[in-house]
Protein backbone atom coordinates (compact mmCIF):
# COMPACT_ATOMS: atom_id res chain seq x y z
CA UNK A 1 17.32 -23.08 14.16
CA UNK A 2 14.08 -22.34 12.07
CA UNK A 3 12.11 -24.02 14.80
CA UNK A 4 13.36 -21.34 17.31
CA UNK A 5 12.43 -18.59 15.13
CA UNK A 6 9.33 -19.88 14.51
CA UNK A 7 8.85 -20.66 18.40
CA UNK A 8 9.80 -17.36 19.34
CA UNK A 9 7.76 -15.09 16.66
CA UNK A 10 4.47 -13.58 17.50
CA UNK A 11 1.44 -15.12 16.61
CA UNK A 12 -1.01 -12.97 14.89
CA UNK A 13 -4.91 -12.74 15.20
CA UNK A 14 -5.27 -15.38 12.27
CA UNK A 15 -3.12 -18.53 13.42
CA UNK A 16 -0.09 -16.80 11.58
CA UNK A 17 3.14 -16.13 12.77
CA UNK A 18 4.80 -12.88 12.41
CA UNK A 19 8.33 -12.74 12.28
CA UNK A 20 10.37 -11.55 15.23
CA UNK A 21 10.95 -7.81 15.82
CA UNK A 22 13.82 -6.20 16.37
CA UNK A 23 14.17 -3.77 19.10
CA UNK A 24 16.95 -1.46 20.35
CA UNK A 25 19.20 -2.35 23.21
CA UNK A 26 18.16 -0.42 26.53
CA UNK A 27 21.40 2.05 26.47
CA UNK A 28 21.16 2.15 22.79
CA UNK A 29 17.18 3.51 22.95
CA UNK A 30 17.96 5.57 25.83
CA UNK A 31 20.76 7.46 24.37
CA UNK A 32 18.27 7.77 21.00
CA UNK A 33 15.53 8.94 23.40
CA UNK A 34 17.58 11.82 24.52
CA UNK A 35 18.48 12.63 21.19
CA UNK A 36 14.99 12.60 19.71
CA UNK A 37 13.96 14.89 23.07
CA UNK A 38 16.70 17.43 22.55
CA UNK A 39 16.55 17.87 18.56
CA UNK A 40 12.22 17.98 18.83
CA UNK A 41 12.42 20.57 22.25
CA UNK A 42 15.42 23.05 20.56
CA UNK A 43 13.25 22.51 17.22
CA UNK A 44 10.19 24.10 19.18
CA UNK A 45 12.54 26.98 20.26
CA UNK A 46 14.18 27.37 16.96
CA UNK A 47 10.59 27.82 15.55
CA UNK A 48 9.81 30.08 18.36
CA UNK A 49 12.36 32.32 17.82
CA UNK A 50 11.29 32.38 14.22
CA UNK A 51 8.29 33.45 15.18
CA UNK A 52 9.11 36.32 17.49
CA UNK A 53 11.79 37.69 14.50
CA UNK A 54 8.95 37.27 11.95
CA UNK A 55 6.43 39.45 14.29
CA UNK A 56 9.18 41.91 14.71
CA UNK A 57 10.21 42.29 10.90
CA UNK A 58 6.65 42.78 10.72
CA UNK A 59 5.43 45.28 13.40
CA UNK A 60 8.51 47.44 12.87
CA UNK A 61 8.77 50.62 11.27
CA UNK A 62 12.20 50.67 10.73
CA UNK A 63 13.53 48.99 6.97
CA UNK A 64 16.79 47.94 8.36
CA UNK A 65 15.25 46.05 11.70
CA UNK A 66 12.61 44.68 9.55
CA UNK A 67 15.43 43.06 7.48
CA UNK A 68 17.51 42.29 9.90
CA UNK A 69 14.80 40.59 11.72
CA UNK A 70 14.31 38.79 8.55
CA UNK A 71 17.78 37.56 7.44
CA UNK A 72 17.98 36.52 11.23
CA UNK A 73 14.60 34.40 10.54
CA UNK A 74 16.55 33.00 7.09
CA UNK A 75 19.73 31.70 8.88
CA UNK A 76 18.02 30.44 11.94
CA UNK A 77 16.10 28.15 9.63
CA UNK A 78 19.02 27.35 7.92
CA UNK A 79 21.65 26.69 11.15
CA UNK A 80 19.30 25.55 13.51
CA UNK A 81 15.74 23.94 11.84
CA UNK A 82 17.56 22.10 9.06
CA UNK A 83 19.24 20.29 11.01
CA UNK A 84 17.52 19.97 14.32
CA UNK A 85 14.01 18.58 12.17
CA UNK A 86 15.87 16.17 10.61
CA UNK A 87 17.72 14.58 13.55
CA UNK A 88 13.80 14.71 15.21
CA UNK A 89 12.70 13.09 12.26
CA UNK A 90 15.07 10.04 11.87
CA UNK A 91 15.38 9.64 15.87
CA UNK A 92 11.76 9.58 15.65
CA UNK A 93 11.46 6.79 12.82
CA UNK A 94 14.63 4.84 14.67
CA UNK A 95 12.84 5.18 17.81
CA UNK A 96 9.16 3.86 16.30
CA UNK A 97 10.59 0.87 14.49
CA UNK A 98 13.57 -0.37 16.95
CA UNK A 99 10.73 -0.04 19.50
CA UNK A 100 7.85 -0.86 21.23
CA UNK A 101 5.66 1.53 19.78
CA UNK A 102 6.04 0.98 16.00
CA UNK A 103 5.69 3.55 13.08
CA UNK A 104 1.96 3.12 12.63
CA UNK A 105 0.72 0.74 15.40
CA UNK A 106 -0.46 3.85 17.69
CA UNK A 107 -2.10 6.62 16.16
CA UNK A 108 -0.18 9.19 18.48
CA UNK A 109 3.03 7.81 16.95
CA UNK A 110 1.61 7.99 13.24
CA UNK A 111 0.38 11.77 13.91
CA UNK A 112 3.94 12.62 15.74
CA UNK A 113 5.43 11.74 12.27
CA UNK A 114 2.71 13.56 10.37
CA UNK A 115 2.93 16.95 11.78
CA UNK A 116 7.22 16.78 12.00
CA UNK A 117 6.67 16.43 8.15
CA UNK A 118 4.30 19.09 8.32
CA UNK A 119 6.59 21.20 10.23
CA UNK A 120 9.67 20.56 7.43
CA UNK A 121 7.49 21.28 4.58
CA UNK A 122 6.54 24.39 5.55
CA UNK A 123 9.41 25.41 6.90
CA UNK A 124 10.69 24.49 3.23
CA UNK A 125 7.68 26.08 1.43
CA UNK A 126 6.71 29.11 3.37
CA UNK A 127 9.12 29.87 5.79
CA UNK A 128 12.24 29.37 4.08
CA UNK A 129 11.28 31.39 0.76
CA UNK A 130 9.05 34.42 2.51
CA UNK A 131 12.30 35.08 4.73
CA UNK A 132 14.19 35.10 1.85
CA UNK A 133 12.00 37.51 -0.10
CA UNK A 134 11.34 39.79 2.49
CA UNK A 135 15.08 40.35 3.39
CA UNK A 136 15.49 42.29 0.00
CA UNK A 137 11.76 43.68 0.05
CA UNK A 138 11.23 44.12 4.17
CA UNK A 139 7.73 46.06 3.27
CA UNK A 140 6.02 42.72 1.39
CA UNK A 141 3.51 40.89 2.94
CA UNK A 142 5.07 39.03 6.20
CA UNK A 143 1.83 37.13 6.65
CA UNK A 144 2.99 33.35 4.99
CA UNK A 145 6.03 33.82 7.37
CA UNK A 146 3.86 34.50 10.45
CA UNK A 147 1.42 32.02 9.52
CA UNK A 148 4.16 29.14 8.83
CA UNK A 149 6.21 29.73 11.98
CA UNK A 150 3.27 29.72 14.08
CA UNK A 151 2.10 26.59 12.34
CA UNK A 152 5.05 24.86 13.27
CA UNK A 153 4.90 25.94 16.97
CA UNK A 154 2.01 24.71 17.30
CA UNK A 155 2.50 21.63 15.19
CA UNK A 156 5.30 20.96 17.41
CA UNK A 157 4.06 22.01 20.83
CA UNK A 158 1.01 19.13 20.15
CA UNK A 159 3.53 16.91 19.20
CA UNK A 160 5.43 17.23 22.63
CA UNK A 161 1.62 16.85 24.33
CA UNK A 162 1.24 13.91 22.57
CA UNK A 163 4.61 12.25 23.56
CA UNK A 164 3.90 13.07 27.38
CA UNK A 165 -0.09 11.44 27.05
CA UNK A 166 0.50 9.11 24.23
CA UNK A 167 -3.51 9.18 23.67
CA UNK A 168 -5.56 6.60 21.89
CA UNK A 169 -5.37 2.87 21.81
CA UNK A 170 -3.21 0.80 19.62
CA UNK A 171 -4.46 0.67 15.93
CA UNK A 172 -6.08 -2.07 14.39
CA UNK A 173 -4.57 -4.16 11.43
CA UNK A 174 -6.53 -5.02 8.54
């Protein structure tokens, strides 16, 4: 049986043999795929619609919009980008290592995972806490809100460009 093993692992650039991966069945990867491409797209809309309610709370002249805007901001974070980054997140890592493309082989993959973590920790740092302070006190400063939900727009919107072009060659292994 070891002889197998060792017959079917990868050789490496040295004479070595790596052991042999594991990858995801076809339906099972598939049905992760569409997982991973729901949770990522609504997370760009959830972060979106942050956006627009953080602009509004902001440009409004009214205190009880402006906080309304903002509690709206709070919960959507809480309901929708909680959970939905997450789910992107360990789709994304199932996806990488039950696959072809591996966690840190390609550097597309590597920066996909970077600026989802990006994405949670500001939601966590900036978004979460500004929305939270500016419910009770809509005339603070609503620029760290702005700021972080445009971040992660645009944080995620690359990371959808780079899952459709999946730039850059594989990365080498020192």
């Amino acid at each position: 049986m070891s002889s197998n093993i060792a017959a079917s692992a990868a050789t490496t650039g040295r004479g070595r043999t790596a052991p042999p991966r594991r990858r995801l069945a076809p339906g099972a990867r598939r049905a992760l795929l569409v997982v991973h491409i729901i949770s990522s797209v609504a997370l760009l809309g959830a972060s979106a619609s942050v956006l627009l309610l953080a602009v509004t709370g902001a440009s409004t002249d009214d205190p009880e919009l402006a906080s309304a805007a903002y509690r709206f901001a709070s919960t959507s974070g809480l309901v929708f980008g909680i959970p939905l980054s997450f789910t992107a997140l360990l789709s994304g890592i199932a996806l990488a290592v039950g696959g072809k493309w591996g966690l840190v082989r390609y550097p597309w993959v590597t920066t996909k995972l970077g600026l989802l973590v990006a994405a949670i920790l500001s939601g966590a740092l900036l978004i979460g806490p500004n929305a939270d302070r500016l419910i009770h006190d809509p005339s603070g400063a609503a620029a760290p809100l702005i700021l972080g939900a445009a971040f992660n727009v645009a944080a995620l919107a690359v990371s959808t460009a780079l899952s459709v072009y999946r730039p850059g060659k594989r990365s080498r292994r020192r």
